[in-house]
Protein backbone atom coordinates (compact mmCIF):
# COMPACT_ATOMS: atom_id res chain seq x y z
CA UNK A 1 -4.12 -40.16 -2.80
CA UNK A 2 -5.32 -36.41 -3.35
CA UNK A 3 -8.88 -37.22 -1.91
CA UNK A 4 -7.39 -38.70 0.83
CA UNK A 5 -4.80 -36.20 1.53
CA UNK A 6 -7.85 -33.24 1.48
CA UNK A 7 -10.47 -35.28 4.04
CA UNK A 8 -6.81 -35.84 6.17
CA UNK A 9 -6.51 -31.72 5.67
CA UNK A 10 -10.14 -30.80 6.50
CA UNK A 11 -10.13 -33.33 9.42
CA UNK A 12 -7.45 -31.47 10.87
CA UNK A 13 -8.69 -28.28 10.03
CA UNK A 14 -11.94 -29.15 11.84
CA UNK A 15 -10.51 -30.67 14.90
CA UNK A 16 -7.96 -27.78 15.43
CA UNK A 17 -10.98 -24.93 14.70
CA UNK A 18 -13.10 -26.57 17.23
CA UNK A 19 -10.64 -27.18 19.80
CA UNK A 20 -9.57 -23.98 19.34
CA UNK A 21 -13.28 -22.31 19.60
CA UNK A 22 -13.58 -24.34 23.11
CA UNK A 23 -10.73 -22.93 24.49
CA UNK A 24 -11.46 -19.63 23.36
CA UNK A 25 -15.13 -19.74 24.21
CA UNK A 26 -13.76 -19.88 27.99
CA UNK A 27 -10.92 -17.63 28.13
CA UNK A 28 -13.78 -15.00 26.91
CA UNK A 29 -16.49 -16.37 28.93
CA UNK A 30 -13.45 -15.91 31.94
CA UNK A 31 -12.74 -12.06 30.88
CA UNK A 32 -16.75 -11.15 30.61
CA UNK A 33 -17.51 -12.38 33.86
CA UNK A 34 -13.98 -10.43 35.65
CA UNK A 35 -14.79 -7.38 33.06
CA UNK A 36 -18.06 -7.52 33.52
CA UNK A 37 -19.26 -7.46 30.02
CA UNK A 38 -22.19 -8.72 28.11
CA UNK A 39 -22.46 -11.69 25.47
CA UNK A 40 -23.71 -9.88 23.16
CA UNK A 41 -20.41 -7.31 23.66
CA UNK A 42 -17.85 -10.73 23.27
CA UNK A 43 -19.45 -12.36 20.09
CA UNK A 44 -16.94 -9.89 17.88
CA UNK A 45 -13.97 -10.49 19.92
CA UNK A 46 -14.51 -13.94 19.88
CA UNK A 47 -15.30 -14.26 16.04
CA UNK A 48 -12.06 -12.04 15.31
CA UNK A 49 -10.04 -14.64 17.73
CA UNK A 50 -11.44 -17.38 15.69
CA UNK A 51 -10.13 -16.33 12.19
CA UNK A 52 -6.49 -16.74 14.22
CA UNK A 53 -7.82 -20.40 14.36
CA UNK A 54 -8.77 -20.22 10.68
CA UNK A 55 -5.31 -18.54 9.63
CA UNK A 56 -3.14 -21.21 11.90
CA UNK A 57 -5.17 -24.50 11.27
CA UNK A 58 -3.84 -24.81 8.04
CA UNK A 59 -0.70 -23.47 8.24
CA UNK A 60 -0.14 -26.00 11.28
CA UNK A 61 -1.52 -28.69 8.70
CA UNK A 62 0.78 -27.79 5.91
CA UNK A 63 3.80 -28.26 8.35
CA UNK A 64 2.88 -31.56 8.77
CA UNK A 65 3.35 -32.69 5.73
CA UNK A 66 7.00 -32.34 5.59
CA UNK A 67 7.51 -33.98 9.23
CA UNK A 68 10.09 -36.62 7.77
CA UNK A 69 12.14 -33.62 6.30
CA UNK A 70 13.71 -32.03 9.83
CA UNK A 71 14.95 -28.73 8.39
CA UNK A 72 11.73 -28.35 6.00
CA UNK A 73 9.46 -29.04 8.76
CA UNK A 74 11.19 -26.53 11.69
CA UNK A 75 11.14 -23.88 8.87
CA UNK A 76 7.03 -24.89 8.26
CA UNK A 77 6.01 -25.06 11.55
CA UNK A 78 8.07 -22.07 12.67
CA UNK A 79 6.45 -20.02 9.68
CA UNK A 80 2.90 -21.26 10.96
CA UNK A 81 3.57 -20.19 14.46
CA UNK A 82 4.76 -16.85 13.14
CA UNK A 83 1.64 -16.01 10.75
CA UNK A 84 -0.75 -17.14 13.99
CA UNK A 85 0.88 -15.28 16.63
CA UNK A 86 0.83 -11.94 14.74
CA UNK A 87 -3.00 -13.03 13.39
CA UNK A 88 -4.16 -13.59 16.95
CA UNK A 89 -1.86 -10.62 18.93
CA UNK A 90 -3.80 -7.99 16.23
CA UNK A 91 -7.00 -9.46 16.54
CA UNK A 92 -6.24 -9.09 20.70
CA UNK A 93 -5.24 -5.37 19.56
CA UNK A 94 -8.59 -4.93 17.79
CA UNK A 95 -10.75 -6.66 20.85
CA UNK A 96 -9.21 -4.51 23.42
CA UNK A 97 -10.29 -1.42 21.54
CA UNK A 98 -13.47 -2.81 20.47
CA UNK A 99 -14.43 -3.17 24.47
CA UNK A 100 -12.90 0.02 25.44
CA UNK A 101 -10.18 -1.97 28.41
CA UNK A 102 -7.38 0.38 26.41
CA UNK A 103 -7.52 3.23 24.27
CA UNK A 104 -6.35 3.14 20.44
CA UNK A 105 -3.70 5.32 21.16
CA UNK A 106 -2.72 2.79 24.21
CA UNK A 107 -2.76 0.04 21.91
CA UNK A 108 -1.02 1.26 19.05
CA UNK A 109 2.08 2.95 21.52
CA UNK A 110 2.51 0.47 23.56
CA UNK A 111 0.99 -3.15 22.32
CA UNK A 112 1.54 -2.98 18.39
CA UNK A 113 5.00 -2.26 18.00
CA UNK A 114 6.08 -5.28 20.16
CA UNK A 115 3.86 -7.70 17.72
CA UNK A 116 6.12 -8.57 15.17
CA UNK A 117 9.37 -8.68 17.56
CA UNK A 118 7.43 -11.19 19.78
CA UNK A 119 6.49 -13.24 16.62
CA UNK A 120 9.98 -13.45 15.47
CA UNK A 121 11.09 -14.28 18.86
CA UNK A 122 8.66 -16.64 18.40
CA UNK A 123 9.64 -18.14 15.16
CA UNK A 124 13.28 -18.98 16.87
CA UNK A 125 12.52 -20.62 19.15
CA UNK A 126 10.00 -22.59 17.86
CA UNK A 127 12.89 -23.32 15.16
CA UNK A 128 15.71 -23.97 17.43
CA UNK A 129 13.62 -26.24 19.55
CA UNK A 130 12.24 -27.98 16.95
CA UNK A 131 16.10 -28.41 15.24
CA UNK A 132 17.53 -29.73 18.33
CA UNK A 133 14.58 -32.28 19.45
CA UNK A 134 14.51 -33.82 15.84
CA UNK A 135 18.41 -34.33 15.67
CA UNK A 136 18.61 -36.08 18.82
CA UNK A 137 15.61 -38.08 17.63
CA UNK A 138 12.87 -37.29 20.16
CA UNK A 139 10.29 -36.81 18.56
């Protein structure tokens, strides 16, 4: 049961990283060719939005375990959706600095503070939503 419950958790670690990467390989590809910026300038923006992947992937996985237990799994999957958004929104924070589109003092005024209230904002709705699709039994 445990070997097959960690090739079911790197399987889905694997597919979610990847799929992930993809995406994220073209929304930077998309902002170096409008910015105008090198590869060479994107590979540390896009490695630092990749550990979001690496944070979330698991998380996401561990949610999924409880599925059959509603309230466990909104409170899971709400928490994993929490941790990711605040992973990738400073990692964002960090890459817009690192290219020089904003200035640290930009960032941290007006982009920080509204990280962890957008997170939590997050987190309820992910929870509500989740609460009322699973009690009226679509999903």
């Amino acid at each position: 049961m445990e070997n097959s419950m960690a090739q079911g958790f790197v399987k889905w670690t694997l597919i979610f990283f990847f799929t992930f990467a993809a995406y994220e390989g073209v929304a930077i590809g998309f902002a170096g060719l409008i910015l105008h910026l090198s590869l060479t300038k994107l590979v540390i923006p896009y490695i630092m939005l990749l550990f979001s992947a690496l944070v979330t992937g698991p998380l996401i996985y561990w949610s999924r375990l409880s599925y059959h237990r509603p309230k466990s799994f909104a409170r899971r999957f709400s928490f994993a959706i929490f941790v990711g958004s605040n992973v990738f929104m400073a990692a964002v924070a960090f890459d817009v600095i690192k290219l020089g589109i904003l200035s640290r003092s930009s960032v941290l005024q007006n982009y920080v503070p509204w990280i962890l209230p957008t997170a939590s904002i997050a987190f309820a709705m992910v929870y509500t939503t989740i609460r009322q699709g699973r009690d009226k039994n679509t999903y």
